[in-house]
PDB file of N, CA and C in Angstrom:
ATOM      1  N   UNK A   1     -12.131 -10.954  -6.797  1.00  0.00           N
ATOM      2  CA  UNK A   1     -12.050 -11.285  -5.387  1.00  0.00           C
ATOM      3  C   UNK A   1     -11.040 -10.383  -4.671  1.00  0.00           C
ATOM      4  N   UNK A   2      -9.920  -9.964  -5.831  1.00  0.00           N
ATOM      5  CA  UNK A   2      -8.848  -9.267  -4.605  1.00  0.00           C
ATOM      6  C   UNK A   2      -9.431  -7.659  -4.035  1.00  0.00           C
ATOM      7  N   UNK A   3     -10.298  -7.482  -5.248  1.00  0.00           N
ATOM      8  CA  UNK A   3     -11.170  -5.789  -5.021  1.00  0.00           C
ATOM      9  C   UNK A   3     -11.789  -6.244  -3.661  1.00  0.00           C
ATOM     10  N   UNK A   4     -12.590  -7.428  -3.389  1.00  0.00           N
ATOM     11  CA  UNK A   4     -13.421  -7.299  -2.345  1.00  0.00           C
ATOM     12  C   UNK A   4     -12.435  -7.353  -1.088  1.00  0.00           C
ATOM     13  N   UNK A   5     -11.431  -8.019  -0.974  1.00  0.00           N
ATOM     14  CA  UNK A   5     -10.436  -8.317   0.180  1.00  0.00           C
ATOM     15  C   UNK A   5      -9.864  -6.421   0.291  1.00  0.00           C
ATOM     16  N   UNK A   6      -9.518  -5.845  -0.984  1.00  0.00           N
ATOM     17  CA  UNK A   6      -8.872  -4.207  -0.305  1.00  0.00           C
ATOM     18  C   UNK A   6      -9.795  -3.906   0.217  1.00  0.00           C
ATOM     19  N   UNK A   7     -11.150  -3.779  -0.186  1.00  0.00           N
ATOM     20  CA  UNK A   7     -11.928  -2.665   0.416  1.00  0.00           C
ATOM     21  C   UNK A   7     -12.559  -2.719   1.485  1.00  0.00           C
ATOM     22  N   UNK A   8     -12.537  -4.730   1.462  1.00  0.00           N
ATOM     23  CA  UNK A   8     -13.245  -4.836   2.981  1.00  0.00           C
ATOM     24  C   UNK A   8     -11.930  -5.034   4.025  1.00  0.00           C
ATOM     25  N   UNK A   9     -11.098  -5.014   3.996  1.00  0.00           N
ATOM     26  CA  UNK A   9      -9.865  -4.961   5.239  1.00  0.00           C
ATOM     27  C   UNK A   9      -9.918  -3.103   5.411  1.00  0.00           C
ATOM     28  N   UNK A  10     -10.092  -2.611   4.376  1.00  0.00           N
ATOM     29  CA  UNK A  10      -9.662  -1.180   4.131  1.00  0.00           C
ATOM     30  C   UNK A  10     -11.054  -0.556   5.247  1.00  0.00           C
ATOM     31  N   UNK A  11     -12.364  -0.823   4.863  1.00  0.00           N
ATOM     32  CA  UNK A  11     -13.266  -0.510   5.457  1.00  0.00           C
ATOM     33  C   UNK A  11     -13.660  -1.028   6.681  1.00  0.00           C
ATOM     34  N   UNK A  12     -13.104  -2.130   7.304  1.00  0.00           N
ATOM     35  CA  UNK A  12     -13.003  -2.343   8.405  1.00  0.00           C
ATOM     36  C   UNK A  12     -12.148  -1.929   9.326  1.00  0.00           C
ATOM     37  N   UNK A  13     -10.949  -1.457   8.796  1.00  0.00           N
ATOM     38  CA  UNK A  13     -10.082  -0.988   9.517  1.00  0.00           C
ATOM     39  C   UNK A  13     -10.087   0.670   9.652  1.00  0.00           C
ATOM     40  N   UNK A  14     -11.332   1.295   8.772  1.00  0.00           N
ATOM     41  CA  UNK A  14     -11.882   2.263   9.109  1.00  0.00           C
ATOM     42  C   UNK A  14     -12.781   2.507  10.198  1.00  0.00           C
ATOM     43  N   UNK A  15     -13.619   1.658  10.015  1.00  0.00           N
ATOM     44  CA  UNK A  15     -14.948   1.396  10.979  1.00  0.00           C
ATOM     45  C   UNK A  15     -13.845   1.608  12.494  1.00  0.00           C
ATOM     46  N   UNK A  16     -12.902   0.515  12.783  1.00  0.00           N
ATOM     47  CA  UNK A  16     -12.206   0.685  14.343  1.00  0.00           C
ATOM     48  C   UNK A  16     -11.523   1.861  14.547  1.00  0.00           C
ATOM     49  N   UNK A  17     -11.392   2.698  13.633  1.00  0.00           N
ATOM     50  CA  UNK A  17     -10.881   3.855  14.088  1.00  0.00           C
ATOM     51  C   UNK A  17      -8.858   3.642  13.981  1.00  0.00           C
ATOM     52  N   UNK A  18      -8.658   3.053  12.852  1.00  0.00           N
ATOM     53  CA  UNK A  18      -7.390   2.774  12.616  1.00  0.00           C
ATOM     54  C   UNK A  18      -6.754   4.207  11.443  1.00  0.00           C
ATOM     55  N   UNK A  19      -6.024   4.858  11.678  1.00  0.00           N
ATOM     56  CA  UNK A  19      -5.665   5.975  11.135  1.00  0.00           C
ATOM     57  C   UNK A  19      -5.859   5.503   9.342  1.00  0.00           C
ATOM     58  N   UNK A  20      -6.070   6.561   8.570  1.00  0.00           N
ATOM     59  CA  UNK A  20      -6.477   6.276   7.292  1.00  0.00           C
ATOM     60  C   UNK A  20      -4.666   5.700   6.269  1.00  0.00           C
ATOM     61  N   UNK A  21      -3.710   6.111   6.688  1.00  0.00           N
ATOM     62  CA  UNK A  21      -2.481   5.925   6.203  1.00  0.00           C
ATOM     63  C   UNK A  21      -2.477   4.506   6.479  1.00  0.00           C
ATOM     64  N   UNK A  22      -2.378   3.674   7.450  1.00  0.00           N
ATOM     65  CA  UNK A  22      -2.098   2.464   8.433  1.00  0.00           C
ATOM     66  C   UNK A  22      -3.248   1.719   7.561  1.00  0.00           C
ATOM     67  N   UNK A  23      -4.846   2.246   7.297  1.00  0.00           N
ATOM     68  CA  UNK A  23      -5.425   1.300   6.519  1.00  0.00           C
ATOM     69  C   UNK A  23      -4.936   0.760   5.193  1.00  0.00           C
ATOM     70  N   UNK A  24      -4.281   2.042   4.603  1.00  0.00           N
ATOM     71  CA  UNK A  24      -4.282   1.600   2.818  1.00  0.00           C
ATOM     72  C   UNK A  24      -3.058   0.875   2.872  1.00  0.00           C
ATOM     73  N   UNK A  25      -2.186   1.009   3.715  1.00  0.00           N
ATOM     74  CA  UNK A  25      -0.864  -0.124   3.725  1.00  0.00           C
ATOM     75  C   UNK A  25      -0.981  -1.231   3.959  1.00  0.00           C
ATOM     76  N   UNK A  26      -2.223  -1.665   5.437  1.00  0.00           N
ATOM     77  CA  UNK A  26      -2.907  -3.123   5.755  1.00  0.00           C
ATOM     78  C   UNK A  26      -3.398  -3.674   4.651  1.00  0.00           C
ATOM     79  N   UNK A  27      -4.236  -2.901   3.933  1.00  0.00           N
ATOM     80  CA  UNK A  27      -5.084  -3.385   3.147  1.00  0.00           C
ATOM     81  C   UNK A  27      -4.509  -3.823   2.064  1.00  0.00           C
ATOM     82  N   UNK A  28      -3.521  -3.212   1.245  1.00  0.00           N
ATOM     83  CA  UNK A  28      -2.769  -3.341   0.282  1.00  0.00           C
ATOM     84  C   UNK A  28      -1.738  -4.426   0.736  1.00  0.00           C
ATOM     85  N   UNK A  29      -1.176  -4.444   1.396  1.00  0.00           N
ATOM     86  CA  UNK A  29      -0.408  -5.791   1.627  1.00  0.00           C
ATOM     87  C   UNK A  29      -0.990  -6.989   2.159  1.00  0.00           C
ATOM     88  N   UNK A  30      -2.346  -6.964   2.985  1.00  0.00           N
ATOM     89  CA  UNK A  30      -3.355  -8.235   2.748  1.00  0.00           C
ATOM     90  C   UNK A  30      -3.782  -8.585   1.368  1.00  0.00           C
ATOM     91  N   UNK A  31      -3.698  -7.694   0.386  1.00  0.00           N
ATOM     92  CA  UNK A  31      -4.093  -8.560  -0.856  1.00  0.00           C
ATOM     93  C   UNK A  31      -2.993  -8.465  -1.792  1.00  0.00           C
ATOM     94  N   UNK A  32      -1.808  -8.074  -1.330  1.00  0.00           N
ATOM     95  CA  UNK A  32      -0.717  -9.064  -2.156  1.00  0.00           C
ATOM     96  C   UNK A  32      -0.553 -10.600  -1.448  1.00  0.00           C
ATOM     97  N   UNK A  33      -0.499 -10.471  -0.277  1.00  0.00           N
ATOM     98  CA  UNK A  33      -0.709 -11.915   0.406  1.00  0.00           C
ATOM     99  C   UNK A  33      -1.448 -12.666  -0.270  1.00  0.00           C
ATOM    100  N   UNK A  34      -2.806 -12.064  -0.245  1.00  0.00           N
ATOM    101  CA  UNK A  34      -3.964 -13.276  -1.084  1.00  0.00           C
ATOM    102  C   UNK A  34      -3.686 -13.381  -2.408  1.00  0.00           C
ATOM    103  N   UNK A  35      -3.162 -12.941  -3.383  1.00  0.00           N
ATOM    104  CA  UNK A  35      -2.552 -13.019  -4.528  1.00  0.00           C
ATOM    105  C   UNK A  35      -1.740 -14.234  -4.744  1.00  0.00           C
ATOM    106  N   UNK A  36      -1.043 -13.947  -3.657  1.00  0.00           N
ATOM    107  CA  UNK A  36       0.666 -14.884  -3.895  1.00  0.00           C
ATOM    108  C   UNK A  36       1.385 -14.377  -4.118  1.00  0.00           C
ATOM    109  N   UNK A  37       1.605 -13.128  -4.460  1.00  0.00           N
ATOM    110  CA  UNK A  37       2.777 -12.281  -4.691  1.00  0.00           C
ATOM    111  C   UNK A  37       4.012 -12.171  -3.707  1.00  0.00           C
ATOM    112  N   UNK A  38       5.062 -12.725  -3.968  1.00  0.00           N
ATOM    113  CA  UNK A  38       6.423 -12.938  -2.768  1.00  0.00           C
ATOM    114  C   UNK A  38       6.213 -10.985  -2.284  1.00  0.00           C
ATOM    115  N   UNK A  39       6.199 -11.046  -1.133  1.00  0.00           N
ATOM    116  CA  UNK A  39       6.251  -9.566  -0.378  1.00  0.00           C
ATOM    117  C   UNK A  39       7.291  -8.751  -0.575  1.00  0.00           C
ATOM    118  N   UNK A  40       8.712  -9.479  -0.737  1.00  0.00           N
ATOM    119  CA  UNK A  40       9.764  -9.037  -0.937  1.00  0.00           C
ATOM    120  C   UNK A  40       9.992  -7.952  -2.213  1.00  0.00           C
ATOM    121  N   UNK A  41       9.559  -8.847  -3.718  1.00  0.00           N
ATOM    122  CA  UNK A  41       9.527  -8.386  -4.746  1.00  0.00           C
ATOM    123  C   UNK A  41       8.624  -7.238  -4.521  1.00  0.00           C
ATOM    124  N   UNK A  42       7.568  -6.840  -4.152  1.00  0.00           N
ATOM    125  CA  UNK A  42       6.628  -5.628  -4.240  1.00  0.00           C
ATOM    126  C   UNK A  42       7.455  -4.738  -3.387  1.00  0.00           C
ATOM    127  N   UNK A  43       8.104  -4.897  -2.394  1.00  0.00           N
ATOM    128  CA  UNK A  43       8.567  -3.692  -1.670  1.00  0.00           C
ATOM    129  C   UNK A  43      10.006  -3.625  -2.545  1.00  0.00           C
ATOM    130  N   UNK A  44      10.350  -4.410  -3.181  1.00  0.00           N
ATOM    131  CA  UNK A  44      11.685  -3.724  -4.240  1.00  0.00           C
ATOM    132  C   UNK A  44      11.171  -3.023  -5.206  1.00  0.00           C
ATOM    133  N   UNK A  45      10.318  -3.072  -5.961  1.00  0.00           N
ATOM    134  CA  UNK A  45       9.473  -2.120  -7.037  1.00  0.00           C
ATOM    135  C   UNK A  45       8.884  -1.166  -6.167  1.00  0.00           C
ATOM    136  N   UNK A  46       8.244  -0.844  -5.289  1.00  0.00           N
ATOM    137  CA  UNK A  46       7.847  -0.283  -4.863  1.00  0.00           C
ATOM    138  C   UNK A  46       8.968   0.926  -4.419  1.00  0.00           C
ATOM    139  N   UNK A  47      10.362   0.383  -4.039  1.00  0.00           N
ATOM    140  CA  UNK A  47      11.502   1.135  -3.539  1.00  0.00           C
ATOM    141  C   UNK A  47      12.315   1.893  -4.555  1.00  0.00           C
ATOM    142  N   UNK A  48      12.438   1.034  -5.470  1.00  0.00           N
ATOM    143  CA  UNK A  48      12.323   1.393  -7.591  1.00  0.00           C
ATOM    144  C   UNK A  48      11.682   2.581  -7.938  1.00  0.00           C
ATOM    145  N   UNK A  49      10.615   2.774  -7.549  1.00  0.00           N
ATOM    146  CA  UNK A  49       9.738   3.525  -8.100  1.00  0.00           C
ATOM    147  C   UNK A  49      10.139   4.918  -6.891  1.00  0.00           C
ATOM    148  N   UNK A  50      10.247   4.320  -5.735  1.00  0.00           N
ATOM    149  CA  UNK A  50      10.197   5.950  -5.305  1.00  0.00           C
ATOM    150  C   UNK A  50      11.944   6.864  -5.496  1.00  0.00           C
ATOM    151  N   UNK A  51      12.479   5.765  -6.497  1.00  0.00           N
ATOM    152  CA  UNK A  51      13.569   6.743  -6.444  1.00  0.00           C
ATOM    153  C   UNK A  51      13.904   7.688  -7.635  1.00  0.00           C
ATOM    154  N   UNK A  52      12.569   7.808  -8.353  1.00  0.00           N
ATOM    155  CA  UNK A  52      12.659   8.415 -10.065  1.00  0.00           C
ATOM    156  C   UNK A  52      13.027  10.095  -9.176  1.00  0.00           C
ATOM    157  N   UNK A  53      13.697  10.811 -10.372  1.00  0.00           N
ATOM    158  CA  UNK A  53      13.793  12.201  -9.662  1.00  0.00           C
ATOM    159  C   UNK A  53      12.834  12.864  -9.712  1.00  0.00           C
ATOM    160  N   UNK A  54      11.902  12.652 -10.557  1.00  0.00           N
ATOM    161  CA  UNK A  54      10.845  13.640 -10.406  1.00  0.00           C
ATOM    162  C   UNK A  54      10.137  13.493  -9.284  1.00  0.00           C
ATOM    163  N   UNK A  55       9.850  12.211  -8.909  1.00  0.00           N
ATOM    164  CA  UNK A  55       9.090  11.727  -7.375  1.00  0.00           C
ATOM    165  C   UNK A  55       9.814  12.742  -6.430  1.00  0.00           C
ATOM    166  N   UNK A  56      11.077  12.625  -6.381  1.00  0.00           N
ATOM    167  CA  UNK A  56      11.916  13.067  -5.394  1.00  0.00           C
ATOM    168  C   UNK A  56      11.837  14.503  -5.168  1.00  0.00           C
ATOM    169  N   UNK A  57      11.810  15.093  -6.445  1.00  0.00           N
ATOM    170  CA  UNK A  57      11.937  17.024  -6.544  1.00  0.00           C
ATOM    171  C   UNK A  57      10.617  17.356  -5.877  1.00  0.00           C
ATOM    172  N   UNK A  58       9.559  16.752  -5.776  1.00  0.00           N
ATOM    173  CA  UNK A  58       8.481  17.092  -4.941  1.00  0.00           C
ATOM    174  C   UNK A  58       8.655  17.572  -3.360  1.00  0.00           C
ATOM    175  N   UNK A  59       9.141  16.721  -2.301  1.00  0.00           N
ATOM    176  CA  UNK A  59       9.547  17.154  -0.875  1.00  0.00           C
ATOM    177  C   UNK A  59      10.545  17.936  -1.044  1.00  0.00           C
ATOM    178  N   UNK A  60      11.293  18.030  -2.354  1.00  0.00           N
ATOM    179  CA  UNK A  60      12.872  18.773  -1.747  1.00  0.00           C
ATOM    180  C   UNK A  60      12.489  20.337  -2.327  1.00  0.00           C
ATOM    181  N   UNK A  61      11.045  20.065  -3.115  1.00  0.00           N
ATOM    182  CA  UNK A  61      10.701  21.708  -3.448  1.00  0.00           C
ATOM    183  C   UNK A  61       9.409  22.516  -2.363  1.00  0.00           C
ATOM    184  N   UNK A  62       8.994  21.268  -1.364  1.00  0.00           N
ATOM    185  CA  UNK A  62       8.225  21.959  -0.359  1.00  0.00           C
ATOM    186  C   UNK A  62       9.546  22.553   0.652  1.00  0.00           C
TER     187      UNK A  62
END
């Protein structure tokens, strides 16, 4: 069920002409909602994760 909730928020919010960045963030945080997942905890892992150095050496080598 949560596949059908990304792809149909994701593809609807294509259809209106909502920039493609702005969809996969809607979409992805409408189905931690439907999950149950506390919002808080995903944006701390999520903040976790973007601080490995290798993530990082990417923009600082463009």
């Amino acid at each position: 069920m949560e596949l059908w909730i990304l792809f149909g928020v994701f593809t609807v919010l294509m259809l209106i002409g909502t920039p493609i960045a702005f969809c996969l963030g809607v979409a992805s945080f409408a189905t931690v909602l439907y999950m149950g997942l506390p919002p808080l905890i995903v944006f701390q892992r999520l903040n976790s994760g973007m601080s490995v150095f290798s993530l990082l050496a990417i923009p600082f080598f463009i």
